[in-house]
N, C-alpha and C. Protein backbone atom coordinates (compact mmCIF):
# COMPACT_ATOMS: atom_id res chain seq x y z
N UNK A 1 121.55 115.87 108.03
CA UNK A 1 120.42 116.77 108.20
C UNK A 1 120.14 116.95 109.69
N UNK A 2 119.29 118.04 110.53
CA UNK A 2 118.86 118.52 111.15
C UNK A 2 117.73 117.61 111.77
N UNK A 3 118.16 116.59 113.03
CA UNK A 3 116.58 116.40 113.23
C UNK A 3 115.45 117.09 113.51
N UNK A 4 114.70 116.52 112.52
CA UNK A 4 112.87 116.74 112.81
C UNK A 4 112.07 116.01 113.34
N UNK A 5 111.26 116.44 113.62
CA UNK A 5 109.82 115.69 113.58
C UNK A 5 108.69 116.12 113.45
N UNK A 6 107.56 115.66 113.69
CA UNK A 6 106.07 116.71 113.18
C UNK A 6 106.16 117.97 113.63
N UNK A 7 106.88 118.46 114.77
CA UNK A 7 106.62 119.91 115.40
C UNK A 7 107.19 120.67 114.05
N UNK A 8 107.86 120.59 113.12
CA UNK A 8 108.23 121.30 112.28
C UNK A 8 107.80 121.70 111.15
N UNK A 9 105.94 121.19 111.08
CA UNK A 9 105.00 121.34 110.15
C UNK A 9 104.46 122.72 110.72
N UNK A 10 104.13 122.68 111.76
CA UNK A 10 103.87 124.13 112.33
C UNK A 10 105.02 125.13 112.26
N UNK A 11 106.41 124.85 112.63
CA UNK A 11 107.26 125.51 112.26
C UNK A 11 107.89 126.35 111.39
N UNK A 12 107.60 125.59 110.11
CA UNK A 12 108.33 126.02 108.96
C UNK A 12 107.96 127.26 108.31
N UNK A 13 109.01 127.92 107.68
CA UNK A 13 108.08 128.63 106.81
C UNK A 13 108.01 128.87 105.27
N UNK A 14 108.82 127.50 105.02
CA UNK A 14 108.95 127.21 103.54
C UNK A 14 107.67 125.67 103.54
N UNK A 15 106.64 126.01 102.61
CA UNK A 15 106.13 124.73 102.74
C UNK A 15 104.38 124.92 101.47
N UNK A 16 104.55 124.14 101.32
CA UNK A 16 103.58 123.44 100.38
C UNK A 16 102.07 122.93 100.55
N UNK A 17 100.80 123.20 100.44
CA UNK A 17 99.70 121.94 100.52
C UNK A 17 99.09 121.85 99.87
N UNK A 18 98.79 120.64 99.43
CA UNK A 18 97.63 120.66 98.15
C UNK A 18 96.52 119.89 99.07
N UNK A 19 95.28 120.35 99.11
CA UNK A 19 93.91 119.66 99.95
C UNK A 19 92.51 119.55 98.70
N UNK A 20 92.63 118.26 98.36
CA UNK A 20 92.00 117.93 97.17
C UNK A 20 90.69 117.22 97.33
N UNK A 21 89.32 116.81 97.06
CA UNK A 21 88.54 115.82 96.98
C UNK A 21 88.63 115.14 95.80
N UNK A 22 88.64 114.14 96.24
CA UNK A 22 89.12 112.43 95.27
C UNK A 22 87.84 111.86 95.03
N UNK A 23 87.76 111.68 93.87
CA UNK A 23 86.40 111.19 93.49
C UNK A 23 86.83 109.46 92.91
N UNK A 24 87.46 108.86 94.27
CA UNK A 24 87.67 107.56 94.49
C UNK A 24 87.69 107.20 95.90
N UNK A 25 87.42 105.82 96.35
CA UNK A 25 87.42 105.46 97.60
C UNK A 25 88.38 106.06 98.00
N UNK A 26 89.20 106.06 99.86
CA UNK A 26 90.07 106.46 100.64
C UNK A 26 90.97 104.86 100.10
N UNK A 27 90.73 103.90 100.13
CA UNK A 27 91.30 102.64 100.03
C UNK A 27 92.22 102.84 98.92
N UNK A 28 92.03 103.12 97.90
CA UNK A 28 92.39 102.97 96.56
C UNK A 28 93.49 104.13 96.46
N UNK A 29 93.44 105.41 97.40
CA UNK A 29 94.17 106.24 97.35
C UNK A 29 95.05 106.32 97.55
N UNK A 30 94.79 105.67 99.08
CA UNK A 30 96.25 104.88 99.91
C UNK A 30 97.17 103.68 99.19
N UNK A 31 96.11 102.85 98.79
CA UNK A 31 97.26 102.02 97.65
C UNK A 31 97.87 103.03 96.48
N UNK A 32 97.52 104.02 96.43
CA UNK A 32 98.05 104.40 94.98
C UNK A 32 99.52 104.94 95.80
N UNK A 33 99.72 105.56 96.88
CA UNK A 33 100.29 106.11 97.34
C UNK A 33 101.66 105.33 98.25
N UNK A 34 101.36 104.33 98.24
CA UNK A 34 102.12 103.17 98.49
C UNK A 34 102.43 102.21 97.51
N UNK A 35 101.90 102.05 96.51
CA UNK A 35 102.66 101.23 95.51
C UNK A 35 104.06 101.31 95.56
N UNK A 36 104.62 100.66 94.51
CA UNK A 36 106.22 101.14 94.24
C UNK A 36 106.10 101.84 92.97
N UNK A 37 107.26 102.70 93.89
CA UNK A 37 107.34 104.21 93.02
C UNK A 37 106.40 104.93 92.36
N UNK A 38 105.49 105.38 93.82
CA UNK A 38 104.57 106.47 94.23
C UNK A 38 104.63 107.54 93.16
N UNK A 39 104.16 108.49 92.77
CA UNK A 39 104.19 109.49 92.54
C UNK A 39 104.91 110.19 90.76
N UNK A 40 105.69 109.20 90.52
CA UNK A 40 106.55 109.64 89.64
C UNK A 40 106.36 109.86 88.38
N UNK A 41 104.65 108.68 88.21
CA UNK A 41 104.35 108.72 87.14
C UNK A 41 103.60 109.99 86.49
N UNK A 42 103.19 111.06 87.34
CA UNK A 42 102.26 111.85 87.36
C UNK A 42 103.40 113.29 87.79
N UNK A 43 104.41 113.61 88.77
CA UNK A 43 105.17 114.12 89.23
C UNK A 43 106.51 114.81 88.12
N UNK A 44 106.19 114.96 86.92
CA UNK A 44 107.66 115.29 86.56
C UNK A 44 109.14 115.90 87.15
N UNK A 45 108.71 116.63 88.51
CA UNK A 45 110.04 116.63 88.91
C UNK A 45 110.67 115.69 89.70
N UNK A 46 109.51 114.06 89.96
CA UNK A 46 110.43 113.24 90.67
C UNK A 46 110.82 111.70 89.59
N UNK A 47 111.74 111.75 89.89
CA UNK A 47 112.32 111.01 88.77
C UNK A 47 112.01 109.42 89.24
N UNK A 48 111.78 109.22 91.05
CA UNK A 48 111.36 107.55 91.12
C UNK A 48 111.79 107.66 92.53
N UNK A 49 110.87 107.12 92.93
CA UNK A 49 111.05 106.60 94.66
C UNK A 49 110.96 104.71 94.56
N UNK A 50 111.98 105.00 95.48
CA UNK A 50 112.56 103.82 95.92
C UNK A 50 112.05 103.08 97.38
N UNK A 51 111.32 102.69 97.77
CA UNK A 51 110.90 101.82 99.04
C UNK A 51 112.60 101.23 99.46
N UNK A 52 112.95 101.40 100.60
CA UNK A 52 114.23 100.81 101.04
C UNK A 52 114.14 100.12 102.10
N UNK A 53 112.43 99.47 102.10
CA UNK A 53 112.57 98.71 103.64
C UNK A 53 111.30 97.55 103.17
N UNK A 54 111.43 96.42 103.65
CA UNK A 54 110.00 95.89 103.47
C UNK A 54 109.02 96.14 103.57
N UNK A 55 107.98 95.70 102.83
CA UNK A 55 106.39 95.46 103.50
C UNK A 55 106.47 94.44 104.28
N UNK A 56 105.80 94.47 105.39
CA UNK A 56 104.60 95.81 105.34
C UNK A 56 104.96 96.79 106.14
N UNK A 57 104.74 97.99 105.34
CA UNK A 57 105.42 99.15 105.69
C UNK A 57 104.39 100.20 107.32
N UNK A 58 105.47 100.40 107.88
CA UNK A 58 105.38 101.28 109.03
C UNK A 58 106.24 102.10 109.55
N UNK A 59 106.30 102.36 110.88
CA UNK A 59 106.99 103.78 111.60
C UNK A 59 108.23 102.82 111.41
N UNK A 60 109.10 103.39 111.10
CA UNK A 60 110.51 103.15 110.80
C UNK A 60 110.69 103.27 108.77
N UNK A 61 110.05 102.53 108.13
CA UNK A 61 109.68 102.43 107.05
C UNK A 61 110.93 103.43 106.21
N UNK A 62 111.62 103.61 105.40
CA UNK A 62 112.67 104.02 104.92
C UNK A 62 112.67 103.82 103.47
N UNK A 63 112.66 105.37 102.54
CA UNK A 63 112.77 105.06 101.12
C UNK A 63 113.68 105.81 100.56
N UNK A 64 114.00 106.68 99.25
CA UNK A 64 114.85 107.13 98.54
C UNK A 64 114.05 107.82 97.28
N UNK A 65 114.23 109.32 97.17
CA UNK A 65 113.35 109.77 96.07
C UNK A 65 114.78 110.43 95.47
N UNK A 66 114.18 110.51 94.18
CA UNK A 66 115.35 111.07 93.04
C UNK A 66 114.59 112.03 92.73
N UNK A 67 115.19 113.40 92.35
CA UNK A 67 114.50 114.39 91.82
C UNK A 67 115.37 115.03 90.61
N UNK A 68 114.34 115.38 89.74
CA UNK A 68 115.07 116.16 88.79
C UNK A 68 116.19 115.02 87.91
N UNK A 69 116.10 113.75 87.29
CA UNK A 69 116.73 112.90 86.84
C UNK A 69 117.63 112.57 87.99
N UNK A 70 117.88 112.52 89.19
CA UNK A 70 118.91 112.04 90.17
C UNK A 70 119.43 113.26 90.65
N UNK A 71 119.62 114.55 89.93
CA UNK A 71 120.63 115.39 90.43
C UNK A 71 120.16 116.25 91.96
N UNK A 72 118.93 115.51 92.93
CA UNK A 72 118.95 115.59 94.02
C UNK A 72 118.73 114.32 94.13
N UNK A 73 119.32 113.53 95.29
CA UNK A 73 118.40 112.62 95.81
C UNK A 73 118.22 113.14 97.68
N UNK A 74 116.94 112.37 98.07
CA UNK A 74 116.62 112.42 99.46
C UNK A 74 116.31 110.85 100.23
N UNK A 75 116.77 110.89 101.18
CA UNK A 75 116.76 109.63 101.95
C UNK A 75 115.90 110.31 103.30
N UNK A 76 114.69 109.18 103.10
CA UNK A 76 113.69 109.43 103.58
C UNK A 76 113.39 108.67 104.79
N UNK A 77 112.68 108.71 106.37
CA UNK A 77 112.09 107.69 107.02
C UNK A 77 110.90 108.15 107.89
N UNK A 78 110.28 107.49 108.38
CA UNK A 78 109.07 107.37 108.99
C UNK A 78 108.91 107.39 110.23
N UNK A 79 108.45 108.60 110.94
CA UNK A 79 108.34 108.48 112.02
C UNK A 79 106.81 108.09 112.31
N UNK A 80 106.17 107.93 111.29
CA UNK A 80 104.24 108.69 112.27
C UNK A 80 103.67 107.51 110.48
N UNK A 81 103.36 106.17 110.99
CA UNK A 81 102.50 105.56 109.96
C UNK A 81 101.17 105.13 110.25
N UNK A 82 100.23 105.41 110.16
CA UNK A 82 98.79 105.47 110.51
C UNK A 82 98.17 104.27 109.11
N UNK A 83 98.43 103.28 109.14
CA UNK A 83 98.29 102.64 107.77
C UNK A 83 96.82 103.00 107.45
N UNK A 84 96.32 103.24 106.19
CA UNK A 84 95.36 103.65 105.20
C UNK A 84 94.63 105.15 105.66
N UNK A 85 95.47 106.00 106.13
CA UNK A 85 95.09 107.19 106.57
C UNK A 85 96.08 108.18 106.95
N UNK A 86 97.53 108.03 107.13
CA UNK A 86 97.91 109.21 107.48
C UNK A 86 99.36 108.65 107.67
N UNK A 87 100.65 109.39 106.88
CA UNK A 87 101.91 108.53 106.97
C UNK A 87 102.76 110.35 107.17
N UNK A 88 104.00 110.33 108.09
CA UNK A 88 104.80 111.54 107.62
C UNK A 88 105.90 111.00 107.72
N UNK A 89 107.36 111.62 107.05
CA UNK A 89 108.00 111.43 106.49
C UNK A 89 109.07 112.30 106.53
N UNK A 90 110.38 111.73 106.87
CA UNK A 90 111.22 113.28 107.57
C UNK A 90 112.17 112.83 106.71
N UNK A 91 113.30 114.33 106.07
CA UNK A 91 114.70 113.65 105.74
C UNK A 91 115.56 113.51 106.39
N UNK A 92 116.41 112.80 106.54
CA UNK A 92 117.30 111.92 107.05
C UNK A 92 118.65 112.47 106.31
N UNK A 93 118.86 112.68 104.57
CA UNK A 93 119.95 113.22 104.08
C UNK A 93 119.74 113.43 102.47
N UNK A 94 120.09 114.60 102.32
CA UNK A 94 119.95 114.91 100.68
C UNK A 94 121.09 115.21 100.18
N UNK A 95 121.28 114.25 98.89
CA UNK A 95 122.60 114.72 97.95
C UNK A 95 122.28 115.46 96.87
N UNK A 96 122.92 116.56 96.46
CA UNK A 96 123.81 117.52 97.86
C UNK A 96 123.14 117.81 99.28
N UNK A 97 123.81 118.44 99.69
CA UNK A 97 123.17 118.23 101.30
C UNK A 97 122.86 119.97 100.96
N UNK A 98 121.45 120.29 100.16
CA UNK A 98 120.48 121.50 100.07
C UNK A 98 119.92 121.75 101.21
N UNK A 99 119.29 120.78 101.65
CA UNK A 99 118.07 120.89 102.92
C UNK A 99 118.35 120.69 104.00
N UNK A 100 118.19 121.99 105.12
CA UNK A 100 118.69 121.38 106.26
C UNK A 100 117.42 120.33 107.47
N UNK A 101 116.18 120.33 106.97
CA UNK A 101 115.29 119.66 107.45
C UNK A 101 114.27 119.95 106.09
N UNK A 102 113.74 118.54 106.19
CA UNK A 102 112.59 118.19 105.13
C UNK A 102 111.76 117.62 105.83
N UNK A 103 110.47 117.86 105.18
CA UNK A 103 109.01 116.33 106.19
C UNK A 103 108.07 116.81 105.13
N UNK A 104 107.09 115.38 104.99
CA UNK A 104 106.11 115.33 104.44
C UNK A 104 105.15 114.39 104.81
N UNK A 105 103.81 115.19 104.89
CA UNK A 105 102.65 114.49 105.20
C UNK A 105 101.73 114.31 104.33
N UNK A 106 100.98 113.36 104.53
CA UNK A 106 100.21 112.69 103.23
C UNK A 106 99.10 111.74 104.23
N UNK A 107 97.61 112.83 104.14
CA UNK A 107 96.41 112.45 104.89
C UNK A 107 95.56 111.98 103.94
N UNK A 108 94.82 111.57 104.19
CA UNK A 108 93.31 110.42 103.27
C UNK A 108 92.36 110.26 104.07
N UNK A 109 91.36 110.80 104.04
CA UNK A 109 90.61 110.80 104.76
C UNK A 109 89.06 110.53 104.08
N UNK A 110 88.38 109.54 104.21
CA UNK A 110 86.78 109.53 103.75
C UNK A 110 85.90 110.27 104.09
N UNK A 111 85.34 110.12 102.52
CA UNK A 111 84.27 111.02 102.77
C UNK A 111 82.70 110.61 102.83
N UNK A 112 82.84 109.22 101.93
CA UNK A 112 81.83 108.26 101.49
C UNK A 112 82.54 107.28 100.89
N UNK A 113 81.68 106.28 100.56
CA UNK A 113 82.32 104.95 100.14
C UNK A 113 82.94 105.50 99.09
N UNK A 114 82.86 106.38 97.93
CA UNK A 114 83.20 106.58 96.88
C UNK A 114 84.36 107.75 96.39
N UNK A 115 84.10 108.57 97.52
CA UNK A 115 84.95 109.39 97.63
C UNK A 115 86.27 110.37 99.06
N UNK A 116 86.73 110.95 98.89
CA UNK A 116 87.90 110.97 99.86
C UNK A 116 88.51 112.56 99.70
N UNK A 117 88.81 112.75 101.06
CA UNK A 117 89.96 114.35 100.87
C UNK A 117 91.35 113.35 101.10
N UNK A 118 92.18 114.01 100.54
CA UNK A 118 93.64 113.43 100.31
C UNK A 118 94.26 115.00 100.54
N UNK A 119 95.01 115.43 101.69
CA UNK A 119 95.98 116.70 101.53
C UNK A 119 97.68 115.82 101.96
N UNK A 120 97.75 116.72 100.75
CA UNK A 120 99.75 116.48 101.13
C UNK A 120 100.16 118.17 101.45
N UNK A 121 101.12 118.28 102.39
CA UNK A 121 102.03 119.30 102.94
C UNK A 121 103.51 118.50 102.91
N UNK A 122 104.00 120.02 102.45
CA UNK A 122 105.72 119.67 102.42
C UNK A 122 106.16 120.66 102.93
N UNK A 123 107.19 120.72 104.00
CA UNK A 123 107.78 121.56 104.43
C UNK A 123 109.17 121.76 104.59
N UNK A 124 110.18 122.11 104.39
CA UNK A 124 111.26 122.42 104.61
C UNK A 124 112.15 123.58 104.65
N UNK A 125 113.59 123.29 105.08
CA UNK A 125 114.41 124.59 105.25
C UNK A 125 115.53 124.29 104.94
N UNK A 126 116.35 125.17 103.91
CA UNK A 126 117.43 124.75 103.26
C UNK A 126 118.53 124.87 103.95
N UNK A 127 119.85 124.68 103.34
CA UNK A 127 120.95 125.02 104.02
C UNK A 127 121.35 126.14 103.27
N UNK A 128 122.98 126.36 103.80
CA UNK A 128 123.43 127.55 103.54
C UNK A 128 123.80 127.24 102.05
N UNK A 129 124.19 126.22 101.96
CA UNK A 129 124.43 126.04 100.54
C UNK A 129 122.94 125.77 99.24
N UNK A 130 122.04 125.57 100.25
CA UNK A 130 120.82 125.13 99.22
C UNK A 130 120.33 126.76 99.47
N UNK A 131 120.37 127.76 100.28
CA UNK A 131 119.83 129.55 100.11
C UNK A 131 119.68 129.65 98.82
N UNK A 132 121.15 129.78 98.04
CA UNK A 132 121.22 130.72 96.94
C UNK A 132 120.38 130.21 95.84
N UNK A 133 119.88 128.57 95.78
CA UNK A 133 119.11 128.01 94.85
C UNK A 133 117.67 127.91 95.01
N UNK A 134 117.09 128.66 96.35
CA UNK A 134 115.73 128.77 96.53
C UNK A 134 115.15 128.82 95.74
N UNK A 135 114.86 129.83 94.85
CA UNK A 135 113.65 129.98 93.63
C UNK A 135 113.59 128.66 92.99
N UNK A 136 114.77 127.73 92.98
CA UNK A 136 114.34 126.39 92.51
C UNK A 136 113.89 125.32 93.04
N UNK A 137 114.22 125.86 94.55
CA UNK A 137 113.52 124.29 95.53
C UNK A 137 112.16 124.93 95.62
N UNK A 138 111.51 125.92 95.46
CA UNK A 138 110.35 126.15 95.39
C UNK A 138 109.36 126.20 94.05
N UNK A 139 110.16 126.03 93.05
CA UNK A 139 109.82 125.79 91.76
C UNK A 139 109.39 124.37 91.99
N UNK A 140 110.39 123.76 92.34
CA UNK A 140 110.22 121.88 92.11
C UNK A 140 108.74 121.69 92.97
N UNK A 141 109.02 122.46 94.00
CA UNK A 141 107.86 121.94 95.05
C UNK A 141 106.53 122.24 94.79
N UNK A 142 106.40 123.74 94.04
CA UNK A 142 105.36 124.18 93.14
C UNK A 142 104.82 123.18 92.23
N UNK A 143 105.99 122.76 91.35
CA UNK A 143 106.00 121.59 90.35
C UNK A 143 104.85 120.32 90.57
N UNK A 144 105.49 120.03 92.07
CA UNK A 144 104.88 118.58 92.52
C UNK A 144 103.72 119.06 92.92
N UNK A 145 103.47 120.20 93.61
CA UNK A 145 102.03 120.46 94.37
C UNK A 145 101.05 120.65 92.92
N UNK A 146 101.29 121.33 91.73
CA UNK A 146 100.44 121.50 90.67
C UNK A 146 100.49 119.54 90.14
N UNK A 147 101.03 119.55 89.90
CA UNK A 147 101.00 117.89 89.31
C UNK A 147 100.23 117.00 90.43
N UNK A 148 100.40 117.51 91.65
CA UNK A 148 99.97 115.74 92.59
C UNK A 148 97.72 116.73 92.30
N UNK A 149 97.43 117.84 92.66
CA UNK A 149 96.61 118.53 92.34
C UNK A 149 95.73 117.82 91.36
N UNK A 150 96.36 118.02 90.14
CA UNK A 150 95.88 117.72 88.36
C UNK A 150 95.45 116.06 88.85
N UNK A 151 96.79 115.61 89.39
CA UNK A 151 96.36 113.99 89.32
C UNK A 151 95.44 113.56 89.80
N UNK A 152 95.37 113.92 91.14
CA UNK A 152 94.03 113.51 92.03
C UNK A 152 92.50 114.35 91.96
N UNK A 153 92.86 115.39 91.60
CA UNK A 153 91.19 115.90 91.21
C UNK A 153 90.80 115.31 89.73
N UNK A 154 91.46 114.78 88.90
CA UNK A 154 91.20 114.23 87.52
C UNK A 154 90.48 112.72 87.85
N UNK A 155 90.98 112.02 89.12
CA UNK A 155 90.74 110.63 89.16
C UNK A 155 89.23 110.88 89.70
């Protein structure tokens, strides 16, 4: 893949955000979001993320998401970890190699003891070989932005 880094959140022009209020602490959000295998339970197009580095996790921090039963995976790492408030997340390499740069950010922010804004943005840009399958990397991403949405305004 293409290195990135945050300048490519402003950049992009394929990209995603869901900006939600959480009617749970900021604490509890961030653990939900760091557990093992984040997201998947709630996410139907991600099939399971993989943590590939110890806790306690920071800038370097390195995981592995499966999408769609495996038939993408992405290898993920950390440039920017702000522990209990703000982590982004660049790809490193996707099988097949669809994407020519990926990143994702994932903010938490309080609002009161009880409650919290949580926005995730995803951004990326495919390759020549991931072009012709667009309507589906934007389906999936649609996918996750309606699902992570449902999950966190429900809690």
């Amino acid at each position: 893949m293409a290195a990135t880094d945050e300048s490519f959140f402003q950049e992009a022009s394929r990209r995603v955000v869901v900006d939600v209020t959480v009617d749970r602490p900021a604490s509890e959000v961030w653990a939900e979001l760091t557990e093992d295998d984040p997201m998947s339970s709630y996410c139907r197009a991600i099939s399971d993320i993989t943590w590939t580095s110890p806790r306690p996790f920071g800038v370097g921090t390195t995981r592995t998401t499966r999408v769609l039963g495996g038939l993408i995976k992405l290898d993920e790492s950390y440039p920017h970890w702000d522990e209990g408030r703000r982590k982004v997340f660049v790809g490193v390499r996707t099988l097949p190699p669809v994407l020519r740069r990926f990143a994702e950010e994932y903010l938490v922010e309080p609002i009161d003891p009880g409650h919290c804004r949580f926005r995730w943005t995803a951004v990326w840009e495919p390759t020549l070989v991931g072009r012709p399958i667009g309507p589906v990397g934007r389906a999936i991403f649609a996918s996750i932005a309606r699902d992570v949405e449902r999950h966190f305004e429900g809690s």
